[in-house]
N, C-alpha and C. Protein backbone atom coordinates (compact mmCIF):
# COMPACT_ATOMS: atom_id res chain seq x y z
N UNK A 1 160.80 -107.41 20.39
CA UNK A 1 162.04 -106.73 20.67
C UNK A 1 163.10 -107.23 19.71
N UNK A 2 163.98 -106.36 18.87
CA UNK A 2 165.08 -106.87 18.37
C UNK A 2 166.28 -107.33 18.97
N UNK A 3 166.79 -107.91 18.72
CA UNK A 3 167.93 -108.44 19.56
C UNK A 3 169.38 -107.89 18.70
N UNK A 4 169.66 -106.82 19.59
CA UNK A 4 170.71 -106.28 19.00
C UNK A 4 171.79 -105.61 20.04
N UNK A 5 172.66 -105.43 19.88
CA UNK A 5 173.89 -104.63 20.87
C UNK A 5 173.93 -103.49 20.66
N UNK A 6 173.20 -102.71 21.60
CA UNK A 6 173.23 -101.17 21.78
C UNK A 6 174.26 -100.38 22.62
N UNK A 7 175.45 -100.72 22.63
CA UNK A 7 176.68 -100.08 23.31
C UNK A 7 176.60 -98.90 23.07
N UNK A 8 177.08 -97.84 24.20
CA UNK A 8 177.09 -96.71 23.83
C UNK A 8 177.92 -95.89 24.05
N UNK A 9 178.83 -96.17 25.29
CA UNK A 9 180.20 -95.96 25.62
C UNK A 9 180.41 -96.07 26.73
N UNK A 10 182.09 -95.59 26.98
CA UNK A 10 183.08 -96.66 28.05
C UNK A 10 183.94 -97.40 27.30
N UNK A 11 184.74 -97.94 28.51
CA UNK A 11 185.47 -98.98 28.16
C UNK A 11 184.86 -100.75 28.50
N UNK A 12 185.25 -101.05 26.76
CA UNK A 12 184.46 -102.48 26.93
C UNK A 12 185.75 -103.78 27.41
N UNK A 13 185.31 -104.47 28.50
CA UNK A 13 186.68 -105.52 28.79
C UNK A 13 185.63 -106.64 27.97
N UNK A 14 186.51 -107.48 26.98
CA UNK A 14 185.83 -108.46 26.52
C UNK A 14 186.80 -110.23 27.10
N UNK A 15 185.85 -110.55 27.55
CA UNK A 15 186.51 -112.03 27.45
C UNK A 15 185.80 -113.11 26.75
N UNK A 16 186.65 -114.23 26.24
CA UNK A 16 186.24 -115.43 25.86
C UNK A 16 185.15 -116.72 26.26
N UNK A 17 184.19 -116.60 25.89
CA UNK A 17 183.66 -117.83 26.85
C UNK A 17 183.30 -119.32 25.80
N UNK A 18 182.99 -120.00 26.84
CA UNK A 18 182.58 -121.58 25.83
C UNK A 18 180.86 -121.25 26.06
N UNK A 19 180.26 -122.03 24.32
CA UNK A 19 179.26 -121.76 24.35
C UNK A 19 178.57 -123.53 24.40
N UNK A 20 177.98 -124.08 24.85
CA UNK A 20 177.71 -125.28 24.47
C UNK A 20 176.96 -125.34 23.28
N UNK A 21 176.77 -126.68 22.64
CA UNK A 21 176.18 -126.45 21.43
C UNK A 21 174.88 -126.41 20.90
N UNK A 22 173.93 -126.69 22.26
CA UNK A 22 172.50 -126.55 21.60
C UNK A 22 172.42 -125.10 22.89
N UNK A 23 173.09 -124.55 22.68
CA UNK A 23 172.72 -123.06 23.04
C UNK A 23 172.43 -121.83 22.34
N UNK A 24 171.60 -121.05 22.37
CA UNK A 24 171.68 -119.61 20.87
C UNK A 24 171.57 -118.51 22.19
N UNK A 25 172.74 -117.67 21.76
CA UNK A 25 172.15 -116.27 22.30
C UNK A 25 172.66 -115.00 21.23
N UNK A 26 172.29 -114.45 21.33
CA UNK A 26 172.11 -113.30 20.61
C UNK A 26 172.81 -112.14 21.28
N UNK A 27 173.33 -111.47 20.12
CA UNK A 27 174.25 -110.48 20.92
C UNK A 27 173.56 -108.92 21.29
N UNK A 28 174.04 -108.85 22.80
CA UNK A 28 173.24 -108.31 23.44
C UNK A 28 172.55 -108.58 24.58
N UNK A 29 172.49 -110.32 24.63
CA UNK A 29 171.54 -110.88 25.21
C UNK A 29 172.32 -110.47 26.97
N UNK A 30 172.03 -110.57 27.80
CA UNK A 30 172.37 -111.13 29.33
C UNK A 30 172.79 -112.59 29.39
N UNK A 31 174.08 -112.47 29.53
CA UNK A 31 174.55 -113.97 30.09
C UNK A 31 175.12 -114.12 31.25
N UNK A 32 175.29 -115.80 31.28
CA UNK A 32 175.50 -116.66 32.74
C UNK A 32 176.52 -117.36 32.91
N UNK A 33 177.27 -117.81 33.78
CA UNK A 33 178.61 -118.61 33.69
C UNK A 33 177.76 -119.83 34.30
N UNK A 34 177.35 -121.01 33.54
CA UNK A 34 176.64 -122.30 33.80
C UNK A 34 178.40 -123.09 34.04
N UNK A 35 179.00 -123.61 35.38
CA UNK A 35 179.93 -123.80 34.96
C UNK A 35 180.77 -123.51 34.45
N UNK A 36 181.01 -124.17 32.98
CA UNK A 36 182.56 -123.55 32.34
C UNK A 36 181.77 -123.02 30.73
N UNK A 37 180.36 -122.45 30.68
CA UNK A 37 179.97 -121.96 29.46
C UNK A 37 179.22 -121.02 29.74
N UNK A 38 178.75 -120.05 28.55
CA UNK A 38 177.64 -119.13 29.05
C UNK A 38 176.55 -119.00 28.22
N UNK A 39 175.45 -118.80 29.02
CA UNK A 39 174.22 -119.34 28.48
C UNK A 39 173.10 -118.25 28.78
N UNK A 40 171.99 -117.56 27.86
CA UNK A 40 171.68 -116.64 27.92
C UNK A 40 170.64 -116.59 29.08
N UNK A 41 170.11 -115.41 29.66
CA UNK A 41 169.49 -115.05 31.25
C UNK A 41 167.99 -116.14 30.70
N UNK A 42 167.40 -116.36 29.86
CA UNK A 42 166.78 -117.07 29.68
C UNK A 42 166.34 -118.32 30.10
N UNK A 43 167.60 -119.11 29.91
CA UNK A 43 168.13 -120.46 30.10
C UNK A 43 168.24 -120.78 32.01
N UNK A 44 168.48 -119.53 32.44
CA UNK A 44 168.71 -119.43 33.92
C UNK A 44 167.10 -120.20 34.51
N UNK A 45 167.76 -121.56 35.74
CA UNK A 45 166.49 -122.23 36.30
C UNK A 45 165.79 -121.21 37.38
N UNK A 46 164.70 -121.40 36.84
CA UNK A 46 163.38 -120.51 38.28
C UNK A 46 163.78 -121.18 39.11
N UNK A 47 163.80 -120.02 40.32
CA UNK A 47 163.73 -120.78 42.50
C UNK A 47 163.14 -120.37 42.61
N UNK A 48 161.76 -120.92 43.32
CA UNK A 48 160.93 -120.38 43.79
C UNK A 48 159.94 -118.98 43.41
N UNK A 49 161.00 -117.80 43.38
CA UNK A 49 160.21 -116.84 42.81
C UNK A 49 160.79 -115.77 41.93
N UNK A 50 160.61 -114.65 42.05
CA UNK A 50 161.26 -113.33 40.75
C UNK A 50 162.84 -112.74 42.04
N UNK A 51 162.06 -112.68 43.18
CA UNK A 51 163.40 -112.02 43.84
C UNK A 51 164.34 -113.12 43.79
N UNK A 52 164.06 -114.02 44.40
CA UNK A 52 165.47 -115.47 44.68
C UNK A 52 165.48 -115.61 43.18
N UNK A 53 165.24 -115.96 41.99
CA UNK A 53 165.82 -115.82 41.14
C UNK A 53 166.41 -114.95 40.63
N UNK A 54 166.50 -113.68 40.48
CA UNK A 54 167.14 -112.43 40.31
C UNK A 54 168.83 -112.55 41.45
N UNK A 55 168.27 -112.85 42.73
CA UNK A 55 169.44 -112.92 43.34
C UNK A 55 170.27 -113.87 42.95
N UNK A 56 170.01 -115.04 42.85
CA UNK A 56 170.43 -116.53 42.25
C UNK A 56 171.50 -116.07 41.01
N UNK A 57 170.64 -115.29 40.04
CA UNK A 57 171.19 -115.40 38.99
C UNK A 57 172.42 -113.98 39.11
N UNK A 58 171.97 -113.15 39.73
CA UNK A 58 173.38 -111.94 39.91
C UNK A 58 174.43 -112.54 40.20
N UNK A 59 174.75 -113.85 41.04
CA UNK A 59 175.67 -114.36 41.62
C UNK A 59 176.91 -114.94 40.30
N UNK A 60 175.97 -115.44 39.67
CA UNK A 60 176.63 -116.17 37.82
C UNK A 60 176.74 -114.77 37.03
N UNK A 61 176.02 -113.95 36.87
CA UNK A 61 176.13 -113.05 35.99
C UNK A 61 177.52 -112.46 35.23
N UNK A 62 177.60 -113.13 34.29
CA UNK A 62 178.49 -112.50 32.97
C UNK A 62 179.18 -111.16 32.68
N UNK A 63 177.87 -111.25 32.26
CA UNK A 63 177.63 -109.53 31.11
C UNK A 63 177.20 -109.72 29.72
N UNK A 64 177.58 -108.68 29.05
CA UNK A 64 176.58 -108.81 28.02
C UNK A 64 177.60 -108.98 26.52
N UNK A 65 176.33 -109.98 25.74
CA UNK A 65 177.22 -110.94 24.81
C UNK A 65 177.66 -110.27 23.83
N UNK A 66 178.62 -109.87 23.21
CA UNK A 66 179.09 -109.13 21.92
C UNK A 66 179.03 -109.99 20.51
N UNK A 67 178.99 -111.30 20.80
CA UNK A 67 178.53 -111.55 19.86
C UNK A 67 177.37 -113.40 19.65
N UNK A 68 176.75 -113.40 18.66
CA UNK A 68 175.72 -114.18 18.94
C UNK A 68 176.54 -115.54 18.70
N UNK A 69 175.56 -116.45 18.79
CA UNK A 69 175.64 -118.27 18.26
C UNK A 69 174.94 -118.95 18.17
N UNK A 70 174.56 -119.79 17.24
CA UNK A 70 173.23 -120.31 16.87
C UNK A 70 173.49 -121.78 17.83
N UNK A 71 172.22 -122.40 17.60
CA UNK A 71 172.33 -123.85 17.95
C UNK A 71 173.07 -124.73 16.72
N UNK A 72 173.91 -125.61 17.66
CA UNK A 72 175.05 -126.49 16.44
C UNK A 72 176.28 -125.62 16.64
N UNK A 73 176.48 -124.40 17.06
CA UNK A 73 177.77 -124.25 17.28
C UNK A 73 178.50 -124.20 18.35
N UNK A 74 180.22 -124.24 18.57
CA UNK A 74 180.64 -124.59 19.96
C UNK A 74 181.63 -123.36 19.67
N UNK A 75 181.49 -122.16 19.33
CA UNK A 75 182.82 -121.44 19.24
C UNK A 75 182.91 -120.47 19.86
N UNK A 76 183.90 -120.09 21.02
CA UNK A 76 184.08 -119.01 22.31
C UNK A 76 183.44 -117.92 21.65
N UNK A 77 182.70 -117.43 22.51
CA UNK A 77 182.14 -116.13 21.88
C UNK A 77 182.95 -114.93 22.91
N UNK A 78 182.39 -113.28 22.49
CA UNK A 78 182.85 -112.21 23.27
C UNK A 78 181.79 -112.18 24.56
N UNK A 79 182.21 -111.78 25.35
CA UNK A 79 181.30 -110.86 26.46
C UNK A 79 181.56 -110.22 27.06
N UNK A 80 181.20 -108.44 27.20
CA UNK A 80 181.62 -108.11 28.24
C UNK A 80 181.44 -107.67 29.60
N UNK A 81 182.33 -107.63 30.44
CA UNK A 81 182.26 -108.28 31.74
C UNK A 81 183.07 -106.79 32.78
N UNK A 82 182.83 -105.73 32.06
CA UNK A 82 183.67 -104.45 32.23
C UNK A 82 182.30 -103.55 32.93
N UNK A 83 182.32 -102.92 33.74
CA UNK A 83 181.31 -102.04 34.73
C UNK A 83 181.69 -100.55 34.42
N UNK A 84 182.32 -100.64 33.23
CA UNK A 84 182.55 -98.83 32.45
C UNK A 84 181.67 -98.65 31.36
N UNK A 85 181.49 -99.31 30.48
CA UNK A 85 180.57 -99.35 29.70
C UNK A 85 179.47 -99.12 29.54
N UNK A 86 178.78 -98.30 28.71
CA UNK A 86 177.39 -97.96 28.99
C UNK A 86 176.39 -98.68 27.60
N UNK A 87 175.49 -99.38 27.94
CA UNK A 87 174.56 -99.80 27.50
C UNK A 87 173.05 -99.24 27.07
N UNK A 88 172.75 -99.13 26.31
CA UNK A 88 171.06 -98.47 26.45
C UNK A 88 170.05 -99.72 26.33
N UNK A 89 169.36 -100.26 27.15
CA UNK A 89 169.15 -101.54 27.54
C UNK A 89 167.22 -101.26 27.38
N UNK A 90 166.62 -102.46 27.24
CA UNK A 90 165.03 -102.39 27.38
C UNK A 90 164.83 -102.41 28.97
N UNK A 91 163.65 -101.69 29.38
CA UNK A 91 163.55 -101.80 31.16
C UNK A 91 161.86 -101.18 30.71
N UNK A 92 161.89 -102.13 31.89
CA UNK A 92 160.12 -101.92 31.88
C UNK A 92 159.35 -100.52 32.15
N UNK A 93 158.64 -100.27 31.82
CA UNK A 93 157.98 -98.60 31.62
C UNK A 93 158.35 -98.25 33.31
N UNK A 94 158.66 -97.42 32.78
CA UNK A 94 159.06 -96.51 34.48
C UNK A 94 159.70 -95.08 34.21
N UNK A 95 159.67 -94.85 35.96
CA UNK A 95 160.66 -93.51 35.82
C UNK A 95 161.44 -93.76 36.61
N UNK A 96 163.38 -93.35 36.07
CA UNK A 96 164.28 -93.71 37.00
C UNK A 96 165.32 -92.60 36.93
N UNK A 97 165.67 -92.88 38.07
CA UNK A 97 166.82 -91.84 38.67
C UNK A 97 168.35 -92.52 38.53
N UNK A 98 169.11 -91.63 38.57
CA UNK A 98 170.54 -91.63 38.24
C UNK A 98 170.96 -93.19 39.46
N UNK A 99 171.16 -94.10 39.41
CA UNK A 99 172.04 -94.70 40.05
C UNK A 99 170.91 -95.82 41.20
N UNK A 100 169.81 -96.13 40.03
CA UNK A 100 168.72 -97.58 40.55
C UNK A 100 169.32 -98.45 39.72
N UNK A 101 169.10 -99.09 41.12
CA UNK A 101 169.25 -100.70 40.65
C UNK A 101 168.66 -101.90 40.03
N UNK A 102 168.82 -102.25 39.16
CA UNK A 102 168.02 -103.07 37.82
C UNK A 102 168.64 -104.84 38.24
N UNK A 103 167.30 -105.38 37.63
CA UNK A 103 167.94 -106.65 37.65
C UNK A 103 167.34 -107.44 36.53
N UNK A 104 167.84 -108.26 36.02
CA UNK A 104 166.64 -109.22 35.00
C UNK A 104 165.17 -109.23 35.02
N UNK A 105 164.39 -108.61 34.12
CA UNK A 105 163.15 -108.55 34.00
C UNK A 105 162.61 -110.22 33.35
N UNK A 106 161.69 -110.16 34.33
CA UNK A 106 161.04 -111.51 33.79
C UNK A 106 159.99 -111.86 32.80
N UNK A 107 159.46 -112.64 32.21
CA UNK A 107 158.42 -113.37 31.61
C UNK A 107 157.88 -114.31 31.58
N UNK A 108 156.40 -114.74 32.93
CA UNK A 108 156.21 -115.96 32.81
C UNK A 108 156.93 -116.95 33.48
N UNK A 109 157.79 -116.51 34.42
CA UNK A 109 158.52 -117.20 35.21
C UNK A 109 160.41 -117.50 34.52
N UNK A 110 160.18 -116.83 33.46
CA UNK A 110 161.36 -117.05 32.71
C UNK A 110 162.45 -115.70 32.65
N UNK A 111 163.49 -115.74 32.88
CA UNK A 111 164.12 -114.11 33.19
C UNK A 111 164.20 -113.59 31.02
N UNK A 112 164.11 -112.70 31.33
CA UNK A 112 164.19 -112.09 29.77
C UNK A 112 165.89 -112.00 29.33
N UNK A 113 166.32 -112.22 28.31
CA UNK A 113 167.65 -112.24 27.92
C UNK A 113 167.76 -110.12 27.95
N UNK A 114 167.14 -109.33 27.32
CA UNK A 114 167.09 -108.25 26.95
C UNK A 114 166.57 -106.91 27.76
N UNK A 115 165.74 -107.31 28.78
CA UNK A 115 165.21 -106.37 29.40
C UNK A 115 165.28 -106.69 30.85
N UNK A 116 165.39 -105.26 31.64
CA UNK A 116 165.91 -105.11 32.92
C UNK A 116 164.08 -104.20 33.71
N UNK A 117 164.41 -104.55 34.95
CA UNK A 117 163.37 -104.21 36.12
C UNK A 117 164.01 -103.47 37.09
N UNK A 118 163.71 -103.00 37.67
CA UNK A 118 164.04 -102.56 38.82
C UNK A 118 163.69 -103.51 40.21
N UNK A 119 165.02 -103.16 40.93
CA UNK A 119 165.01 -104.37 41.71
C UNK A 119 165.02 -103.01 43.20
N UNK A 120 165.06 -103.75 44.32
CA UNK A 120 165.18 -103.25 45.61
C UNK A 120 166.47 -103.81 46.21
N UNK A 121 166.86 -104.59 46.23
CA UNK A 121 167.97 -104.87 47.33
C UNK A 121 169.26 -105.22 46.27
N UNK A 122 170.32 -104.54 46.47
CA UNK A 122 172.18 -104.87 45.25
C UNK A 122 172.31 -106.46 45.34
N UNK A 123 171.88 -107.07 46.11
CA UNK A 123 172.05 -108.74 46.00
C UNK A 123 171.11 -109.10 44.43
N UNK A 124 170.18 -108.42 44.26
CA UNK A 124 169.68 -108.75 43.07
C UNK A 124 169.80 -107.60 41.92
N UNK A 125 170.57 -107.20 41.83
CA UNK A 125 171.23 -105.97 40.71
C UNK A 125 172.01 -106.89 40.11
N UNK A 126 171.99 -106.35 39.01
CA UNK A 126 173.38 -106.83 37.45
C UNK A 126 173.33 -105.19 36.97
N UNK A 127 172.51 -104.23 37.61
CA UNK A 127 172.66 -103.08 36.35
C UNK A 127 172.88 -101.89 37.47
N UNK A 128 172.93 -100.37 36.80
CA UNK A 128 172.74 -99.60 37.54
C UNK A 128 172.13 -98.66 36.47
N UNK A 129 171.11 -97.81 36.36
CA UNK A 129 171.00 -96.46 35.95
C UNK A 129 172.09 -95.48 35.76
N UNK A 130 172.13 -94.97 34.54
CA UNK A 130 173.39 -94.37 34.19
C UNK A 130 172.69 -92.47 33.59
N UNK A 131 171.47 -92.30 34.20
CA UNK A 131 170.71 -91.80 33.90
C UNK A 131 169.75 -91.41 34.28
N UNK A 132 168.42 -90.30 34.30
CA UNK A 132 167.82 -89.60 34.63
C UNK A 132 166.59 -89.32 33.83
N UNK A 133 165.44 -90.15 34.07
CA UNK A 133 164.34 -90.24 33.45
C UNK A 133 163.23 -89.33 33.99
N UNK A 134 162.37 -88.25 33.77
CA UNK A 134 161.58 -87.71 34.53
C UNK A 134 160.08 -88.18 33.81
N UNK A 135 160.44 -88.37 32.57
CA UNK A 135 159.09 -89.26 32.03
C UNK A 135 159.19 -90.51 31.92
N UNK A 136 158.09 -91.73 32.09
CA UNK A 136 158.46 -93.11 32.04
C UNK A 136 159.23 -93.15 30.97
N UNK A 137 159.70 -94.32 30.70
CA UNK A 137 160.72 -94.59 29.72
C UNK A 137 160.51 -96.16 29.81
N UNK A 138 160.68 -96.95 28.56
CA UNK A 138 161.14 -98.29 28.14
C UNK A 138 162.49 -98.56 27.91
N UNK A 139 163.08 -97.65 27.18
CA UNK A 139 164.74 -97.68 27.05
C UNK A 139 165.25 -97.02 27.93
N UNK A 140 166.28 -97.33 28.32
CA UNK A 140 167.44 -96.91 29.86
C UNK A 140 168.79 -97.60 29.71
N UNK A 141 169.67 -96.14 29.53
CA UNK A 141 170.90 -96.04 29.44
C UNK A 141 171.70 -97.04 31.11
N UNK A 142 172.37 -97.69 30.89
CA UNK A 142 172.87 -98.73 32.22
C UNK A 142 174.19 -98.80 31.69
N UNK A 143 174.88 -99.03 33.37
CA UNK A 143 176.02 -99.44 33.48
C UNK A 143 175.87 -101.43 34.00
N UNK A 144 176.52 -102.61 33.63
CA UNK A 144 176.45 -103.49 34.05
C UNK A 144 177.59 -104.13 35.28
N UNK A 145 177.09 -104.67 36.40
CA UNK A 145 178.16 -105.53 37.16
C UNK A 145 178.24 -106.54 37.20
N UNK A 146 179.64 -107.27 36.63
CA UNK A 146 179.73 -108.59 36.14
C UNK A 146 180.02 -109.11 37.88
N UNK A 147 179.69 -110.31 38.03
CA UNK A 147 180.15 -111.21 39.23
C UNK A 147 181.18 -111.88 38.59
N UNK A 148 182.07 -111.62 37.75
CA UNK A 148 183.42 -111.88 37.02
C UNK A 148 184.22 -110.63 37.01
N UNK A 149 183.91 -109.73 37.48
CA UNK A 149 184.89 -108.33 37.40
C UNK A 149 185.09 -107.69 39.11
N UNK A 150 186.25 -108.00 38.97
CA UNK A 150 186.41 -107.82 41.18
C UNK A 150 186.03 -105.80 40.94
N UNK A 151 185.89 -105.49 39.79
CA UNK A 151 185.82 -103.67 39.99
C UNK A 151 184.36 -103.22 39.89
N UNK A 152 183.34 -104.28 39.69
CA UNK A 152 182.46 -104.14 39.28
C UNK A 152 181.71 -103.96 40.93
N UNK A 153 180.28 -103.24 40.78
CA UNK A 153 179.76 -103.26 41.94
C UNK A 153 178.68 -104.21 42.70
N UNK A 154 178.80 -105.47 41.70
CA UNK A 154 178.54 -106.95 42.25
C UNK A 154 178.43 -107.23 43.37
N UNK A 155 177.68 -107.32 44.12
CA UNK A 155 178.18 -107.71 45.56
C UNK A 155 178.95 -109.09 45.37
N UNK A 156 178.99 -109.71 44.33
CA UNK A 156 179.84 -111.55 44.38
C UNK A 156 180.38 -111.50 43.99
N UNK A 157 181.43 -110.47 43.13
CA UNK A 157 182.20 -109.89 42.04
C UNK A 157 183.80 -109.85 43.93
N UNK A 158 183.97 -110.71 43.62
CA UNK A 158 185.46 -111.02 44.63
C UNK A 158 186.20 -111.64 44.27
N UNK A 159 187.57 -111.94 44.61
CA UNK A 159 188.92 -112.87 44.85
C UNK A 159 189.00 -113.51 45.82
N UNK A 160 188.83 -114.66 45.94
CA UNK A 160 189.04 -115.63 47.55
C UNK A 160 188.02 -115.91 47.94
C-alpha cells in the first residue's frame, strides 16, 4: 500500500500536534493522542483482542495526518481532526452502504495505520461510509470522527 493523503473534500480543521522523536508516520496515516503527542494507529498497544482494541483506540483517536515525520524528528506536524472532510481510505474487500461504521483494520494483532474494517458497535468507529458500494470494493470514500472534535460523531468526542 502507498502511503499517501487521499483527501477528497470538505472542510479540513487542521491542528498542531507534538511528534516524539523516534516516531515516523506518514501522511495519511491514522493517528493517536499518546498523551501530549501523536503516534500512528500502528504504534497503538493490543488489549486483549480486535474489538477492545478498536474501542480502546476510538477513545484517543486524532484523525488523519497531513503531514509525515521521520524518526529523529520532533516538529508539530498537521492533523486533521474535522468530521466534514471526505477521505477515500483502504477498507477491506467488501460491500458497503451509505453511513457503516469502520474502525481500524488490523494486522497480526497490530491496527493498520491506512486501512479501515467494518466494525459493529459506534464505540469502535473512527469512520463512517460516505458512500454506496454495490460491488465489493477495497477503496471507500469516509468521513472521519475525531475524539478531539465535540462535532464529530465520536461517541468520546465531549467537553467535561
Amino acid at each position: 500500500m502507498a502511503n499517501r493523503l487521499r483527501f477528497r473534500s470538505g472542510q479540513v480543521q487542521l491542528v498542531k500536534v507534538r511528534v516524539d522523536s523516534g516516531t515516523v508516520i506518514e501522511a495519511g496515516d491514522l493517528v493517536y493522542l499518546d498523551t501530549d503527542d501523536a503516534k500512528p494507529a500502528a504504534d497503538y498497544p493490543w488489549d486483549t483482542n480486535l474489538v477492545t482494541t478498536q474501542a480502546s483506540f476510538a477513545a484517543v483517536f486524532l484523525g488523519v495526518a497531513h503531514q509525515p515525520t521521520a524518526a529523529g524528528e520532533t516538529e508539530s506536524i498537521s492533523v486533521d481532526v474535522s468530521p466534514l472532510s471526505v477521505y477515500e481510505f483502504d477498507a477491506q474487500s467488501a460491500t458497503y452502504e451509505l453511513g457503516d461504521l469502520l474502525g481500524a483494520d488490523e494486522n497480526a494483532s497490530t491496527l493498520m495505520n491506512q486501512q479501515l474494517e467494518a466494525v459493529a458497535s459506534s464505540g469502535d468507529a473512527i469512520a463512517r461510509a460516505v458512500q454506496y458500494n454495490a460491488n465489493s470494493t477495497t477503496l471507500l470514500r469516509v468521513s472521519f470522527a475525531s475524539a478531539f472534535h465535540v462535532g464529530s460523531a465520536n461517541v468520546n468526542a465531549a467537553i467535561g
